[in-house]
C-alpha atoms as a PDB file:
ATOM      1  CA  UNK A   1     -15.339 -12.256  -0.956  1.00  0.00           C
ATOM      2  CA  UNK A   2     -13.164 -14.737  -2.710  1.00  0.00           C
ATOM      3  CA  UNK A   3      -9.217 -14.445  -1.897  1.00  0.00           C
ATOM      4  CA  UNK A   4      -7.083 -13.609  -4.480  1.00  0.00           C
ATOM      5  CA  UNK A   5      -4.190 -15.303  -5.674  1.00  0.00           C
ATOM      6  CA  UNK A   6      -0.719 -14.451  -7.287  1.00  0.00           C
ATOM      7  CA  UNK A   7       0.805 -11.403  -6.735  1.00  0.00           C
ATOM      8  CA  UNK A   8      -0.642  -7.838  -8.085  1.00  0.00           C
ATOM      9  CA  UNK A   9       1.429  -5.147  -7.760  1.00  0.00           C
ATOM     10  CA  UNK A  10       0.428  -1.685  -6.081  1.00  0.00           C
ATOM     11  CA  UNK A  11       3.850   0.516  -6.428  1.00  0.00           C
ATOM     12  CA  UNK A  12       7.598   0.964  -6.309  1.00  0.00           C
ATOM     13  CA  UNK A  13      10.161   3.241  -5.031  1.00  0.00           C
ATOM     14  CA  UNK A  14      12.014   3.885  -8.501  1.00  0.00           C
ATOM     15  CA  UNK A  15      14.662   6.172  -6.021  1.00  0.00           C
ATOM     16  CA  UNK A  16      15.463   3.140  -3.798  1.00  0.00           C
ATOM     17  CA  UNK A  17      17.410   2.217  -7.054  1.00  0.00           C
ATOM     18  CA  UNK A  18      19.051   5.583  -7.429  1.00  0.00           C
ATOM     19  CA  UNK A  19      19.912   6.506  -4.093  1.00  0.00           C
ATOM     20  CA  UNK A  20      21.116   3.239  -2.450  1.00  0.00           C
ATOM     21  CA  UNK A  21      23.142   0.127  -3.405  1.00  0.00           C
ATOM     22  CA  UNK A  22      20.702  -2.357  -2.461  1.00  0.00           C
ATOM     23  CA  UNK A  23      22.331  -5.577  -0.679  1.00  0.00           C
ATOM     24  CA  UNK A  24      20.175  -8.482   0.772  1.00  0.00           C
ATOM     25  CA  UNK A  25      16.206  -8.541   0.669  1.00  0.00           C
ATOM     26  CA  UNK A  26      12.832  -9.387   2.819  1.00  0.00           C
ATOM     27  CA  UNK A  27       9.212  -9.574   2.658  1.00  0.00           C
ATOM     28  CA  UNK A  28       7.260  -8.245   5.565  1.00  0.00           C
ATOM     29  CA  UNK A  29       3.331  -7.910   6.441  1.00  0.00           C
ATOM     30  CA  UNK A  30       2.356  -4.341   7.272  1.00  0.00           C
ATOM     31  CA  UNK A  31      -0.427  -3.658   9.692  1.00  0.00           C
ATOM     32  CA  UNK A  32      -3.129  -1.605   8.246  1.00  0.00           C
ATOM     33  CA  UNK A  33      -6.078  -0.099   9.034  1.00  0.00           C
ATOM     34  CA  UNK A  34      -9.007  -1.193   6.542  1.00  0.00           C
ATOM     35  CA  UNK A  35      -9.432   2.223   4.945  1.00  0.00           C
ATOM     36  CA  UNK A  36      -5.886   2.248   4.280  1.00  0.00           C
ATOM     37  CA  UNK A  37      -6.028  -1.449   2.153  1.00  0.00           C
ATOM     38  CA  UNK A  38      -9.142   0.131   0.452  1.00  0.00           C
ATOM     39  CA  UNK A  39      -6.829   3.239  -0.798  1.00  0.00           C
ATOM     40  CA  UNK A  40      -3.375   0.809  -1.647  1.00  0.00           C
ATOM     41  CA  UNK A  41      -6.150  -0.953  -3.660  1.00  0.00           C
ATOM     42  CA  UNK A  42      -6.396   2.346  -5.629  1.00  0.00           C
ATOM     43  CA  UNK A  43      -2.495   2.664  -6.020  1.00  0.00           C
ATOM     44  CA  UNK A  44      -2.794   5.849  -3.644  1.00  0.00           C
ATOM     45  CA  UNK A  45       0.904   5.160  -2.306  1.00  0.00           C
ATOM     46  CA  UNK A  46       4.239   7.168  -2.085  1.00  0.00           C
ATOM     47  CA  UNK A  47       7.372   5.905  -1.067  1.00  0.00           C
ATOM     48  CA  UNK A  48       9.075   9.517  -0.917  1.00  0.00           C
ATOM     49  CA  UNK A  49      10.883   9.646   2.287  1.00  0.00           C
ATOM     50  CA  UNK A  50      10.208   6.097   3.583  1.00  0.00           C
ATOM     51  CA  UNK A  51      12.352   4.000   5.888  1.00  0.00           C
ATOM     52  CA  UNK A  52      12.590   1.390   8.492  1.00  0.00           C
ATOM     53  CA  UNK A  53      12.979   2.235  11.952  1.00  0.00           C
ATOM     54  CA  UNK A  54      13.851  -0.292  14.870  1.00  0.00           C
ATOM     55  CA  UNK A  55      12.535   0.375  18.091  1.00  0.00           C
ATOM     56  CA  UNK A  56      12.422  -2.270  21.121  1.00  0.00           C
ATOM     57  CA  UNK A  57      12.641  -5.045  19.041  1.00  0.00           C
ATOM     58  CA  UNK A  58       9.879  -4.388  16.658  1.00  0.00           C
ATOM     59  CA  UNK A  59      10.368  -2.533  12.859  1.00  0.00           C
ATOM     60  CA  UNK A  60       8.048   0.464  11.991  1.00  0.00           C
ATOM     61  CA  UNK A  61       7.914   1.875   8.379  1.00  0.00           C
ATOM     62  CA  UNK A  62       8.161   5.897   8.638  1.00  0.00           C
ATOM     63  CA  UNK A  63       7.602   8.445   6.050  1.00  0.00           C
ATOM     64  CA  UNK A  64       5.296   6.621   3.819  1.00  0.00           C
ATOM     65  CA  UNK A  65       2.486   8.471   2.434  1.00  0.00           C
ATOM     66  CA  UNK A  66      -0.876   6.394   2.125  1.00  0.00           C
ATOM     67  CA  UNK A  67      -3.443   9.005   0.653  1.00  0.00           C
ATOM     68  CA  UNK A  68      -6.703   8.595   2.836  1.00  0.00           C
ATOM     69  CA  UNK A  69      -9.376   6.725   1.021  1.00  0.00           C
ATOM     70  CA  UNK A  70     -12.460   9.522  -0.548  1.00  0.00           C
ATOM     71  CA  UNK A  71     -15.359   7.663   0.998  1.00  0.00           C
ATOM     72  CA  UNK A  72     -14.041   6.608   4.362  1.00  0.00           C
ATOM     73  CA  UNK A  73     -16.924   8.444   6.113  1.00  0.00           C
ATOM     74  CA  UNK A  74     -15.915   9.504   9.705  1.00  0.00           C
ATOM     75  CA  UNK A  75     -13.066   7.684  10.005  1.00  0.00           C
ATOM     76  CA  UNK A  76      -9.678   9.781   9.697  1.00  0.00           C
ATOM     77  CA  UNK A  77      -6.561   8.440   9.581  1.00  0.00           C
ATOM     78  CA  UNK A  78      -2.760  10.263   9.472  1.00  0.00           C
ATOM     79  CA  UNK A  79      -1.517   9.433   6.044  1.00  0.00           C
ATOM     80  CA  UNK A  80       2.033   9.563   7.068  1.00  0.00           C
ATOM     81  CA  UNK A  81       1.458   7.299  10.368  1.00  0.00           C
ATOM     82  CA  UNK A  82       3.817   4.869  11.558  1.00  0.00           C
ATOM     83  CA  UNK A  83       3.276   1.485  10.476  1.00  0.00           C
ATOM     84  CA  UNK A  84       4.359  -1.983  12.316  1.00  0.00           C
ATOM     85  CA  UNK A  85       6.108  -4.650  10.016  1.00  0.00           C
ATOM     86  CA  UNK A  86       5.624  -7.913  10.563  1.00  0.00           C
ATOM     87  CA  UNK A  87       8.866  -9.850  10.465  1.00  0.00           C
ATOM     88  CA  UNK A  88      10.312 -12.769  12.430  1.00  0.00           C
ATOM     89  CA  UNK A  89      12.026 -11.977  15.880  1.00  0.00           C
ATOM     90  CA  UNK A  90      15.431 -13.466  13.882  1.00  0.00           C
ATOM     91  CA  UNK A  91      14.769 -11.404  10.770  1.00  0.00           C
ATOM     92  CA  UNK A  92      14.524  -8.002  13.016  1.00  0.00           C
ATOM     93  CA  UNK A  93      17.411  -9.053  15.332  1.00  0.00           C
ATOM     94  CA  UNK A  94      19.625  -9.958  11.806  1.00  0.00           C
ATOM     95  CA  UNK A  95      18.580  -6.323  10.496  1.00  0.00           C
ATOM     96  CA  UNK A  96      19.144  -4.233  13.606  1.00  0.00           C
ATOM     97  CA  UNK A  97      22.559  -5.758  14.038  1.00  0.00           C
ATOM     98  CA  UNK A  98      23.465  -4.771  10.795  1.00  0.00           C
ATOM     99  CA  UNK A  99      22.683  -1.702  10.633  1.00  0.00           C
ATOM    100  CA  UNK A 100      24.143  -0.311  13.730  1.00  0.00           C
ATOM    101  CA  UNK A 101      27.563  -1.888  13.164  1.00  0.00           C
ATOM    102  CA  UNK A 102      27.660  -1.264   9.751  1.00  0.00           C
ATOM    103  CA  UNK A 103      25.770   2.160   9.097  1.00  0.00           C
ATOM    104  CA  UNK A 104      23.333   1.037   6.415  1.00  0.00           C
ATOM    105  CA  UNK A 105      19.799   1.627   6.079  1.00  0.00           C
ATOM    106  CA  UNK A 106      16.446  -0.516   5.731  1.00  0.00           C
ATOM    107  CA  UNK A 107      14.692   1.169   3.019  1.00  0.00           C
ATOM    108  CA  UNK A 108      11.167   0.340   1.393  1.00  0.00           C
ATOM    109  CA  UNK A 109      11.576  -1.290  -2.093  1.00  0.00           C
ATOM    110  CA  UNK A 110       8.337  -2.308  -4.062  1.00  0.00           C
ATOM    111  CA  UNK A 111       4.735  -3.094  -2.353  1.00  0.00           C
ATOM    112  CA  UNK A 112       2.220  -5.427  -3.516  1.00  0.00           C
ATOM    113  CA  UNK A 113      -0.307  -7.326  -2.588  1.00  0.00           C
ATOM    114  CA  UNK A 114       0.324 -11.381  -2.267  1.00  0.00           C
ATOM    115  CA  UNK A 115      -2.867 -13.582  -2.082  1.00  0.00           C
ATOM    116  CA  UNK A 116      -4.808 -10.604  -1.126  1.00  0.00           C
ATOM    117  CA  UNK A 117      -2.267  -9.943   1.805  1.00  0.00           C
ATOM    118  CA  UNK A 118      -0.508  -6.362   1.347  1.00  0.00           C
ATOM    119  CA  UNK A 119       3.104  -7.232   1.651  1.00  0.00           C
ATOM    120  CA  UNK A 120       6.644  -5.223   1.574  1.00  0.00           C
ATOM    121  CA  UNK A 121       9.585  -5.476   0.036  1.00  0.00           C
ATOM    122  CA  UNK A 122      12.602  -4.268   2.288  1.00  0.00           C
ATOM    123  CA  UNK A 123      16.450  -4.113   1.316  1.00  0.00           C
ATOM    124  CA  UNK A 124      19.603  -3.400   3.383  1.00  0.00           C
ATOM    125  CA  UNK A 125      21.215  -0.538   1.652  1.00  0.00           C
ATOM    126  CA  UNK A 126      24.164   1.279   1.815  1.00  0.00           C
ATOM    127  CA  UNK A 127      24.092   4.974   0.219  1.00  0.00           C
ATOM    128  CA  UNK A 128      25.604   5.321  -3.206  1.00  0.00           C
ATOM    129  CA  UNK A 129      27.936   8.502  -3.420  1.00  0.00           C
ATOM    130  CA  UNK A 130      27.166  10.948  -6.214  1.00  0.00           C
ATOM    131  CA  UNK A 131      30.330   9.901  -8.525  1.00  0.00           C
ATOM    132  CA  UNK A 132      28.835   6.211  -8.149  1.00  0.00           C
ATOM    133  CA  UNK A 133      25.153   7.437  -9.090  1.00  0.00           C
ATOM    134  CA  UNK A 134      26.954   9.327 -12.165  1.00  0.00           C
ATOM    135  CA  UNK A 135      28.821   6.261 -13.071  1.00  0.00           C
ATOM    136  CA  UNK A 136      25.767   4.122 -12.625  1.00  0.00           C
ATOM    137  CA  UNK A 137      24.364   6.661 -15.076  1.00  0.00           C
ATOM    138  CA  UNK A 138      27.069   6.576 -17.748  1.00  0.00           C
ATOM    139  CA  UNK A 139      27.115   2.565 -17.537  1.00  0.00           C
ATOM    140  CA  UNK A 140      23.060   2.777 -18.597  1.00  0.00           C
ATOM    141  CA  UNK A 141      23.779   5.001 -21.229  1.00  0.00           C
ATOM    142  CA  UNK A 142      26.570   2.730 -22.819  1.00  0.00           C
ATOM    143  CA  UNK A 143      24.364  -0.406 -22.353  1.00  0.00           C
ATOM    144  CA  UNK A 144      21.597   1.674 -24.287  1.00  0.00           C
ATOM    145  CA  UNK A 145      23.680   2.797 -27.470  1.00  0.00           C
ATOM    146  CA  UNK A 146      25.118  -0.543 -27.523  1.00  0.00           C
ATOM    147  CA  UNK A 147      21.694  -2.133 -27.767  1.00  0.00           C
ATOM    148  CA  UNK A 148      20.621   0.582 -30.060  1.00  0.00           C
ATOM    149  CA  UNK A 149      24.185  -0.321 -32.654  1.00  0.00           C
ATOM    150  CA  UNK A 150      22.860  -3.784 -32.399  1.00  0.00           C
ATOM    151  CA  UNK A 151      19.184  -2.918 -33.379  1.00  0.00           C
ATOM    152  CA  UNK A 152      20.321  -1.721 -36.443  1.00  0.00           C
ATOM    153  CA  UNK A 153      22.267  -4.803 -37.955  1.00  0.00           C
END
């Protein structure tokens, strides 16, 4: 099979955007399974309660559902599974640090799939409050009208 190159992707977590301020970025491998590729190659992917986890030096991605592929045969795998990333000792080490001194969170952003490698997005994020979601809200709304008074002349 040829490898594919460029970037394609498979989904995003629209309420990363909502929920969080998002402050720095990083791209990590995920280990799969090869029924689980064969279903993110079918967009079967939800991002509803997903988050990073650090445990003894490694990062795990919890709460992500990957809907199990229709013809997998025998092979059954938990859709909501724990899943190793695949960062750099410094990148983990950087992460962990900040979020325990600084109570943010690592959330899941956008995944795709990068010369035919399946790849996540991660941001730091720090929790918006609900008057800052409202305001973030009202701001869109502005920008909107304004663009919609400009349309017109």
């Amino acid at each position: 099979m040829a490898k594919q190159s460029g970037v394609k992707s498979i989904a995003v977590n629209k309420k990363a955007r909502h929920l969080y301020e998002l402050l720095e970025s990083f791209e990590a491998g995920v280990a799969l399974q090869g029924v689980e590729v064969k279903s993110l190659r079918q967009g079967h992917v939800s991002f509803k309660d997903g988050y990073v986890e650090f445990k003894s030096g490694e990062a795990w991605l919890r709460g992500v559902h990957i809907a199990p592929y229709e013809n997998a045969g025998y092979v059954q795998i938990d859709p909501e599974r724990e899943r190793k990333l695949l960062l750099h000792t410094e990148e983990i080490e950087q992460l962990t640090e900040k979020v325990e001194q600084k109570g943010l969170s690592v959330v899941p952003v956008r995944m795709y799939f990068k010369n035919g490698r399946v790849k996540l997005e991660i941001s730091l994020a720090r929790g918006k409050k609900l008057h800052d979601r409202r305001e973030d809200i009202k701001q869109r709304d502005i920008a909107k009208d304004t663009a919609r008074q400009l349309a017109r002349y």
